[in-house]
C-alpha atoms as a PDB file:
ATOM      1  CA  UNK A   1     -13.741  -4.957 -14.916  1.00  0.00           C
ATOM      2  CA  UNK A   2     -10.266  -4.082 -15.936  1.00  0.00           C
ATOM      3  CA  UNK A   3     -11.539  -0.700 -17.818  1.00  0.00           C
ATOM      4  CA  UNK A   4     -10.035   1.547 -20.066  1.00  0.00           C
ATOM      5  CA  UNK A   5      -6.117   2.317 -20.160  1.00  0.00           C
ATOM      6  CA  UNK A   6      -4.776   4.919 -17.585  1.00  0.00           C
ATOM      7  CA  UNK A   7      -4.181   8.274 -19.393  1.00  0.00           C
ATOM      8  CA  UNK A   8      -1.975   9.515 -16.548  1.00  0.00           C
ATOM      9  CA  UNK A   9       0.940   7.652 -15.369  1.00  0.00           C
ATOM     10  CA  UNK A  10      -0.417   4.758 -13.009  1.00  0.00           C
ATOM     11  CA  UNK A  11       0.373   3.625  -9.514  1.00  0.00           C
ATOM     12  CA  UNK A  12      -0.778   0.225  -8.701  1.00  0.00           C
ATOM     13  CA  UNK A  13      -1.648  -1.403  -5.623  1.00  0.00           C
ATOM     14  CA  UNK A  14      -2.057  -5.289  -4.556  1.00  0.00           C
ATOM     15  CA  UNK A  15      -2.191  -7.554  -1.693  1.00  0.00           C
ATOM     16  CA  UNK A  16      -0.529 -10.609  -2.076  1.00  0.00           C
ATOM     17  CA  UNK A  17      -3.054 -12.698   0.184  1.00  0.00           C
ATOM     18  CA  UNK A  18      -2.436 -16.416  -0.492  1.00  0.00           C
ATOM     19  CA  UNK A  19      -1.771 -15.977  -3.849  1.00  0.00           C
ATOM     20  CA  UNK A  20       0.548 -18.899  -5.911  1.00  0.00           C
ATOM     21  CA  UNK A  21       3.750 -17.543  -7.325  1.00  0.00           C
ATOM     22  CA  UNK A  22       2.595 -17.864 -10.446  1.00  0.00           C
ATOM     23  CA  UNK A  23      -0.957 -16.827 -10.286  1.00  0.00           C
ATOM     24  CA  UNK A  24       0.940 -13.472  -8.294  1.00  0.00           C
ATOM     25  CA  UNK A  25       2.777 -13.103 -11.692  1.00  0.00           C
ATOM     26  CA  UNK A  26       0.146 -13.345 -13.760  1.00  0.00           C
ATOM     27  CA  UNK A  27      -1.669 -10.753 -11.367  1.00  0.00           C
ATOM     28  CA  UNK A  28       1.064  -8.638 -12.464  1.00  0.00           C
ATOM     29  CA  UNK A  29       1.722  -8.970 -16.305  1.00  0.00           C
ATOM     30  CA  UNK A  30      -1.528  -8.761 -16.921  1.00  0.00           C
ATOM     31  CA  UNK A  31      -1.376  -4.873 -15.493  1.00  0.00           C
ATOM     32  CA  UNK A  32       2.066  -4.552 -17.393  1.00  0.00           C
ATOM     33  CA  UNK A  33       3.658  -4.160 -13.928  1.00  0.00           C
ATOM     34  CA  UNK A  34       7.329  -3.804 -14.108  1.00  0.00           C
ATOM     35  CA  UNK A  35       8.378  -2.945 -10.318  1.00  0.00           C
ATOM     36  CA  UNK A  36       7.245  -3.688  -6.996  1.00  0.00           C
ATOM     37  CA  UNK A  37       7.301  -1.611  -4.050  1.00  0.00           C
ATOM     38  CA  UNK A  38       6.981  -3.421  -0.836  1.00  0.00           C
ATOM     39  CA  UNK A  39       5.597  -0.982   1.889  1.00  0.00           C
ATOM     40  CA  UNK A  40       5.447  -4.266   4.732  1.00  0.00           C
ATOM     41  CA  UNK A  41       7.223  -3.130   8.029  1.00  0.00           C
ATOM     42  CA  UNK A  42       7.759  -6.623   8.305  1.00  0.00           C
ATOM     43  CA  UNK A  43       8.581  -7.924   4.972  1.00  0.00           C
ATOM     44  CA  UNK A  44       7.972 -11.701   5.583  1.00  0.00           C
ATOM     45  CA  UNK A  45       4.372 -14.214   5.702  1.00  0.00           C
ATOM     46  CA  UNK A  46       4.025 -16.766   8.814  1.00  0.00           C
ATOM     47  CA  UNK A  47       2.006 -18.609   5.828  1.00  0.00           C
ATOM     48  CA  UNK A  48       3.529 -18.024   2.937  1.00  0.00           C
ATOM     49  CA  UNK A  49       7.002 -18.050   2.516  1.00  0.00           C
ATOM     50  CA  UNK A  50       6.997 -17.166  -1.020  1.00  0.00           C
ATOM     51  CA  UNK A  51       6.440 -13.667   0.200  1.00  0.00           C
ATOM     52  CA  UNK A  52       9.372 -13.386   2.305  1.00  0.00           C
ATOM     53  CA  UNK A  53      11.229 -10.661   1.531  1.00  0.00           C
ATOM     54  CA  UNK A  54      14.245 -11.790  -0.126  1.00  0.00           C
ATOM     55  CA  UNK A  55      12.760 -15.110  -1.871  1.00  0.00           C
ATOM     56  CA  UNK A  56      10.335 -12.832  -3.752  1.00  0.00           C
ATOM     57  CA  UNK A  57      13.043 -10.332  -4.932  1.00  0.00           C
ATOM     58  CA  UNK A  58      14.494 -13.453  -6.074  1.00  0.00           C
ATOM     59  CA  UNK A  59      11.313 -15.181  -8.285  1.00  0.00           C
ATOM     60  CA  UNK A  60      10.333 -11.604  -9.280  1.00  0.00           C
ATOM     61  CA  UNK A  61      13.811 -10.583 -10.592  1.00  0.00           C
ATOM     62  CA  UNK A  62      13.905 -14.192 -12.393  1.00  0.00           C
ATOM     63  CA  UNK A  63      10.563 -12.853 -14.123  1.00  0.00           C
ATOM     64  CA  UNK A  64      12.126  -9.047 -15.049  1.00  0.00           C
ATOM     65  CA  UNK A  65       9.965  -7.720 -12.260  1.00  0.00           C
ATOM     66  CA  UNK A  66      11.810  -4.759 -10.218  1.00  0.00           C
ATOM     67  CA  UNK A  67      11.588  -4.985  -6.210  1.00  0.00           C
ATOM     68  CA  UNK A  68      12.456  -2.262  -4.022  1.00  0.00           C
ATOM     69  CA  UNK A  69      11.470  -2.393  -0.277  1.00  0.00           C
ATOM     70  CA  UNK A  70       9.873   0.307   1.007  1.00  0.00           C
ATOM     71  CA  UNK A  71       8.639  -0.521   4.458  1.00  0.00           C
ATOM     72  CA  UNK A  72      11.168   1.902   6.391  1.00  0.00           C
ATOM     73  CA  UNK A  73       9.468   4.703   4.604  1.00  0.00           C
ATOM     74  CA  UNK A  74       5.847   3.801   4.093  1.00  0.00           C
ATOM     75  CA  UNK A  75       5.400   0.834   6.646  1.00  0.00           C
ATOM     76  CA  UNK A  76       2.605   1.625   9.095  1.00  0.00           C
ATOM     77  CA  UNK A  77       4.431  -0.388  11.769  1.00  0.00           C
ATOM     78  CA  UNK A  78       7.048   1.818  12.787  1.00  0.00           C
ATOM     79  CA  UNK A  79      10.198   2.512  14.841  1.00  0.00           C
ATOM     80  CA  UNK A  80      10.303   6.363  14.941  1.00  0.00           C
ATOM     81  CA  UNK A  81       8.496   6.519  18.797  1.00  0.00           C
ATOM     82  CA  UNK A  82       7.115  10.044  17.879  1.00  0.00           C
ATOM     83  CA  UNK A  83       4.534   8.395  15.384  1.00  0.00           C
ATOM     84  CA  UNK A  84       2.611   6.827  18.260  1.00  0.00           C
ATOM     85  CA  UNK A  85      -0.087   7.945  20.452  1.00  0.00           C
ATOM     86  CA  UNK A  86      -0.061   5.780  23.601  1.00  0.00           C
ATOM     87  CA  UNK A  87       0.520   2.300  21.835  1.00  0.00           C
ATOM     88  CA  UNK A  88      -0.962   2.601  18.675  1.00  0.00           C
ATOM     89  CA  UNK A  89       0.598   3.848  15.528  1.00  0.00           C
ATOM     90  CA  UNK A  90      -1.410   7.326  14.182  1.00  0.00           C
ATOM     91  CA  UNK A  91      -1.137   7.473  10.816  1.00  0.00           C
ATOM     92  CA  UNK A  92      -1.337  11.240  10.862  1.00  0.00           C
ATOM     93  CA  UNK A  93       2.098  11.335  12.795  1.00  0.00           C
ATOM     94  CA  UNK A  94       3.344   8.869  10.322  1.00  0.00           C
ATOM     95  CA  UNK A  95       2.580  11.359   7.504  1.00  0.00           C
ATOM     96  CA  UNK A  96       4.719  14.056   9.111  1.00  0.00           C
ATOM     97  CA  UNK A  97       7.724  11.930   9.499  1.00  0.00           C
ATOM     98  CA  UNK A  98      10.803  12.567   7.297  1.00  0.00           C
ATOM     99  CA  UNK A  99      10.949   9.132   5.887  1.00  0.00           C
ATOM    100  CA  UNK A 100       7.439   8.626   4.888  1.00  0.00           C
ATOM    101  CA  UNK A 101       7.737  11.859   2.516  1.00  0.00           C
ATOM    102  CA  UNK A 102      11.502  10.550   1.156  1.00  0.00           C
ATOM    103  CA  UNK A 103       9.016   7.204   0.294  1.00  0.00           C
ATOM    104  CA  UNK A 104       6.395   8.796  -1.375  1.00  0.00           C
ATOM    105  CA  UNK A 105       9.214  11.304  -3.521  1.00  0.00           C
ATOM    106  CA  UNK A 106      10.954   7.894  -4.220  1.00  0.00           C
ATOM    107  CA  UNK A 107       7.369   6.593  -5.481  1.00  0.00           C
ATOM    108  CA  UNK A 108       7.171   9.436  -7.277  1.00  0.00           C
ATOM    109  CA  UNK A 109      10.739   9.244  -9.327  1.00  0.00           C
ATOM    110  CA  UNK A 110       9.817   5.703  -9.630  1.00  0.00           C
ATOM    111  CA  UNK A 111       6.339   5.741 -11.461  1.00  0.00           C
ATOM    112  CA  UNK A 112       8.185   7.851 -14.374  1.00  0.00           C
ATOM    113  CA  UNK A 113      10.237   4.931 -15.230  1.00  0.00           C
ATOM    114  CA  UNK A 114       8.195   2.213 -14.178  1.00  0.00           C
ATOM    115  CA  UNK A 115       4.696   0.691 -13.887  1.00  0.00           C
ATOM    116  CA  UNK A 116       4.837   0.068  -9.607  1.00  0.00           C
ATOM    117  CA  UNK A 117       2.470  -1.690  -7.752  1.00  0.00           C
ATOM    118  CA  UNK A 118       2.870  -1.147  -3.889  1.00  0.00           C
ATOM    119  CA  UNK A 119       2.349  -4.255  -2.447  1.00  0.00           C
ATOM    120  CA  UNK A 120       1.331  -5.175   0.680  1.00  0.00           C
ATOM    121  CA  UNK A 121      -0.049  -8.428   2.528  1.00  0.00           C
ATOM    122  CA  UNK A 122      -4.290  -7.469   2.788  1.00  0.00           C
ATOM    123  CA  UNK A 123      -6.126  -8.346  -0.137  1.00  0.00           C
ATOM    124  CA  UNK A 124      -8.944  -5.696   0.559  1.00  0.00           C
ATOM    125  CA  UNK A 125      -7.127  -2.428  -0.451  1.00  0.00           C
ATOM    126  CA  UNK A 126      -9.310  -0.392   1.914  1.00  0.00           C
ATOM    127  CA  UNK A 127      -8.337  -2.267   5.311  1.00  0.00           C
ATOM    128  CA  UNK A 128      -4.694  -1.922   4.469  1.00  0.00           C
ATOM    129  CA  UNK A 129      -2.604   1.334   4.367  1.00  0.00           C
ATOM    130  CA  UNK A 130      -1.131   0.754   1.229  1.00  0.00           C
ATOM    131  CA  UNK A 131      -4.363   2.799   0.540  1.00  0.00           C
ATOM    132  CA  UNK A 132      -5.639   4.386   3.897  1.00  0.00           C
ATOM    133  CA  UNK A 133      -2.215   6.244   4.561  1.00  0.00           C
ATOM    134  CA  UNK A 134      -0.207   5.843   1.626  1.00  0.00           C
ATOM    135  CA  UNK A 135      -2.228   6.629  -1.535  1.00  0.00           C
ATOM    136  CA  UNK A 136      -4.550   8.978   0.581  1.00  0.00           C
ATOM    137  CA  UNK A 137      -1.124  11.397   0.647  1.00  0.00           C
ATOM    138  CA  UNK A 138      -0.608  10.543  -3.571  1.00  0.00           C
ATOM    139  CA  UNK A 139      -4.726  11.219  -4.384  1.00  0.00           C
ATOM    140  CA  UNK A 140      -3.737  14.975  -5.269  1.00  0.00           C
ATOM    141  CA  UNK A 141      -0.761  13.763  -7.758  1.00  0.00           C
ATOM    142  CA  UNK A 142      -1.132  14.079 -11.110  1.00  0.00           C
ATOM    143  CA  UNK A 143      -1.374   9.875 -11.135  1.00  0.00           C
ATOM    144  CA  UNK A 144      -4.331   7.491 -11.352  1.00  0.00           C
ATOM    145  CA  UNK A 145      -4.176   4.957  -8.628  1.00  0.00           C
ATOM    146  CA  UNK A 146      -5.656   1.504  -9.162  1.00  0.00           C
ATOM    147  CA  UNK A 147      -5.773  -0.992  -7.002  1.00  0.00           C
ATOM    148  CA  UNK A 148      -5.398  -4.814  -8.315  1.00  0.00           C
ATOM    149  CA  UNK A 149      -8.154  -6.825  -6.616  1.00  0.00           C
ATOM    150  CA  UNK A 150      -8.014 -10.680  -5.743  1.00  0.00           C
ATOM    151  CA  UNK A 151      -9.254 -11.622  -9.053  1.00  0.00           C
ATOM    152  CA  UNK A 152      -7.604  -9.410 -11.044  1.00  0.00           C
ATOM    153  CA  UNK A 153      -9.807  -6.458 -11.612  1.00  0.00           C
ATOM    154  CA  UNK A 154      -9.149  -3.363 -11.214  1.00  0.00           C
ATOM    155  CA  UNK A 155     -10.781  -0.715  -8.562  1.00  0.00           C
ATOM    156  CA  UNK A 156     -10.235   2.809  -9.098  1.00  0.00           C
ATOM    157  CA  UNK A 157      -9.795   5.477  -6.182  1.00  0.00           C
ATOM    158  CA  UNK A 158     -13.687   6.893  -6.471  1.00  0.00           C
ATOM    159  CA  UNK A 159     -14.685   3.035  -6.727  1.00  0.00           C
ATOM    160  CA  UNK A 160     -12.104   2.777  -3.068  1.00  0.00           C
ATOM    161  CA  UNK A 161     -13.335   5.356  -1.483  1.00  0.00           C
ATOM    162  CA  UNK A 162     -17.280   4.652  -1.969  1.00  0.00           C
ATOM    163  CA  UNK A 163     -16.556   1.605  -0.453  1.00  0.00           C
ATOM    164  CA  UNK A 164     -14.810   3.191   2.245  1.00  0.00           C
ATOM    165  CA  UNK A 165     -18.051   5.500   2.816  1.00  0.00           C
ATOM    166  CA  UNK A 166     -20.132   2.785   3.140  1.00  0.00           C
ATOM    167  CA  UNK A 167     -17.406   0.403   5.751  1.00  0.00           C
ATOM    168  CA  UNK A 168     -17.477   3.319   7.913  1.00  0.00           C
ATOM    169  CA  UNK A 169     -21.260   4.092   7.852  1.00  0.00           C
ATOM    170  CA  UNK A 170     -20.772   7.717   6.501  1.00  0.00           C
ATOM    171  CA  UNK A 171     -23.467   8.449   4.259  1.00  0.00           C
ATOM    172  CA  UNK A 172     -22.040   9.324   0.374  1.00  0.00           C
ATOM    173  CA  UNK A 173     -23.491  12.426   0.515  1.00  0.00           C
ATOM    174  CA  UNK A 174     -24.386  14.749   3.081  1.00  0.00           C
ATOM    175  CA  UNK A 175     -26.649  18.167   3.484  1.00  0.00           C
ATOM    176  CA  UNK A 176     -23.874  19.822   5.716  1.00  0.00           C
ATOM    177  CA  UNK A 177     -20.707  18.030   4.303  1.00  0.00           C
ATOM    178  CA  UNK A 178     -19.232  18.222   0.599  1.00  0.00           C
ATOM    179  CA  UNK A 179     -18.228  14.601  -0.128  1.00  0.00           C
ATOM    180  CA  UNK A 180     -15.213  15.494   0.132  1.00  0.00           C
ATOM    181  CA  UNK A 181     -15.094  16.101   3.663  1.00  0.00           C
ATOM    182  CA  UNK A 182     -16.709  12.890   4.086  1.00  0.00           C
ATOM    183  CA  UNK A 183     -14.331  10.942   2.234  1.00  0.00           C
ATOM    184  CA  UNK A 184     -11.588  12.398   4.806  1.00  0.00           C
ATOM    185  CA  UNK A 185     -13.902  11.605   7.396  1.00  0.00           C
ATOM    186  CA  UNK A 186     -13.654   8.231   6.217  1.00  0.00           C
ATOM    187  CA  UNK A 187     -10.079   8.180   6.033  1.00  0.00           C
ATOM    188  CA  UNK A 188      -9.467   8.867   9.481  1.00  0.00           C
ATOM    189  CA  UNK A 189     -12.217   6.415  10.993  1.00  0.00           C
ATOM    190  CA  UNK A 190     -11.061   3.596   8.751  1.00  0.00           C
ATOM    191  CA  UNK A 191      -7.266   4.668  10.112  1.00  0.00           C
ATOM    192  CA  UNK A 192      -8.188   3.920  13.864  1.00  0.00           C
ATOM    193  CA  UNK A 193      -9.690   1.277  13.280  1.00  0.00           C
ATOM    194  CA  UNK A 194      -6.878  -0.724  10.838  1.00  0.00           C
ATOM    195  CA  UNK A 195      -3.680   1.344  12.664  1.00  0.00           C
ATOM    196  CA  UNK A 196      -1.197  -0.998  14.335  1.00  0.00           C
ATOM    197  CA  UNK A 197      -1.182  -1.155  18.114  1.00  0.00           C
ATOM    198  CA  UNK A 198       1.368  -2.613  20.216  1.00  0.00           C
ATOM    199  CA  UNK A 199       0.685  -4.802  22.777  1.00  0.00           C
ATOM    200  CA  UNK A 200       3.113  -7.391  24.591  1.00  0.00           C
ATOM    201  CA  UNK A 201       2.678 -10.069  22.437  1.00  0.00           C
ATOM    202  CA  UNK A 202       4.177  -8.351  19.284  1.00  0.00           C
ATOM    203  CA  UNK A 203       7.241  -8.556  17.676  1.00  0.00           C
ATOM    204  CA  UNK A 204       9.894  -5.829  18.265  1.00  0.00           C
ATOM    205  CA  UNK A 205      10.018  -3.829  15.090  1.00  0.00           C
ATOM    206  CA  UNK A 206      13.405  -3.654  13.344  1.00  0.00           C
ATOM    207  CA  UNK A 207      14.365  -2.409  10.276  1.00  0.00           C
ATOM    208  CA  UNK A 208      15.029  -4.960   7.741  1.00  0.00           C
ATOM    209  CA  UNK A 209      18.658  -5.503   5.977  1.00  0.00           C
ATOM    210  CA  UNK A 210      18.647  -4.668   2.358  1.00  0.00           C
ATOM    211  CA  UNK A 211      19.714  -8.041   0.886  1.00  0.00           C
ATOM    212  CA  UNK A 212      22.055  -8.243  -2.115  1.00  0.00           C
ATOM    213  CA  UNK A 213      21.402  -7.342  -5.261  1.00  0.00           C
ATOM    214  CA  UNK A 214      17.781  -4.893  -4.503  1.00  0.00           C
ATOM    215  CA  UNK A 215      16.914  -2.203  -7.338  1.00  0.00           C
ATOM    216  CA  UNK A 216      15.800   1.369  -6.079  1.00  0.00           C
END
C-alpha cells in the first residue's frame, strides 16, 4: 500500500525494469516525483531503449520531470581501480571514494528542492545498490526513503531491510545480536553477493558524456 504521506523530506527509489514510457510516468506522478537521479554506471538498456540515457532525459524533460545522471558518483560499476578487491567491485571501498560522498551531498542539496527518485535498472530494490550501497550510507539522514515497487506501491526502509534479513537467511532477531547489527550483517552479505565483478567478457567502463541540455 502506498501509506501515509512522508513527514520528512523523501528520497525515492525505482527500477525501471521493462516498464512502458508511459506506465514509467505514471509510476512517477503518482509519487509527485519531480527529478530523477540516474545512479547506472552504464546509463543505457540492451532491451529497452527508452531507458537510454539521453532519450529518457528527453521524454522526461517533455513531461517536467528533472534528470541528472549520477552514475560517476554513485554507480557501483566503477573506474577508480582502488574500489576493487581482485575483480570485483567492494562496495565498502566505493563508500570511501571522493566521488561517491560529492553524490550523496549532491542528493542531499537536491531532495530540498525536489522530490528525487534514484533510479536504477533492477526492479527488486534490495538486489540493486540503489539501496544496498547507496541508501544504506543516507539511512542515518534526517529523510524517509521509499522505494517505488513494480506496481506502484511503496516499501519503506524497515519493510527493505526485513526482506533483506530474510534473502540472506539472518534471523530478524537474535539472542547475541541487536537487530541492528544484523541488518548490517545483511548489508554486507547481500553486497557480495549483488557487487559487480569483472570478467573478460564485460564492457570497459567509461564515463558517460553529459549530453546537452542535463539539470543538476
Amino acid at each position: 500500500m502506498i501509506g501515509s504521506a512522508p513527514t520528512k523530506p523523501c528520497l525515492f527509489t525505482i527500477g525501471h525494469s521493462d516498464h512502458e514510457t508511459m506506465e514509467f510516468l505514471a509510476l512517477l506522478s503518482r509519487h509527485g516525483v519531480s527529478a530523477i537521479a540516474d545512479v547506472r554506471s552504464h546509463p543505457y538498456s540492451r532491451f529497452h531503449a527508452q531507458f537510454n540515457r539521453e532519450i529518457m532525459a528527453e521524454w522526461l524533460g517533455r513531461a517536467g520531470v528533472q534528470y541528472a545522471f549520477l552514475g560517476k558518483e554513485l554507480g557501483a560499476r566503477r573506474t577508480e581501480r582502488e574500489s576493487y578487491h581482485g575483480n570485483q567491485a567492494r562496495y565498502d571501498l566505493i563508500s570511501r571514494l571522493p566521488a561517491f560522498g560529492e553524490g550523496l551531498d549532491r542528493l542531499r542539496r537536491g531532495i530540498s528542492a525536489h522530490r528525487i527518485a534514484l533510479l536504477c535498472a533492477e526492479k527488486d530494490p534490495i538486489t540493486c545498490h540503489r539501496t544496498v550501497l547507496v541508501c544504506r550510507h543516507l539511512r542515518s539522514d534526517p529523510i524517509e526513503i521509499r522505494h517505488i515497487l513494480e506496481d506502484g506501491s511503496i516499501e519503506s526502509t524497515e519493510q527493505a531491510e526485513a526482506r533483506l534479513l530474510d534473502a540472506v537467511g539472518l534471523p530478524p532477531t537474535h539472542l547475541f545480536c541487536d537487530r541492528s547489527e544484523l541488518i548490517e550483517q545483511a548489508y554486507d552479505l547481500q553486497a557480495e553477493r549483488i557487487a559487480f565483478t569483472e570478467s573478460e567478457l564485460s564492457p570497459p567502463i567509461r564515463a558517460a558524456p553529459i549530453p546537452n541540455g542535463e539539470t543538476a
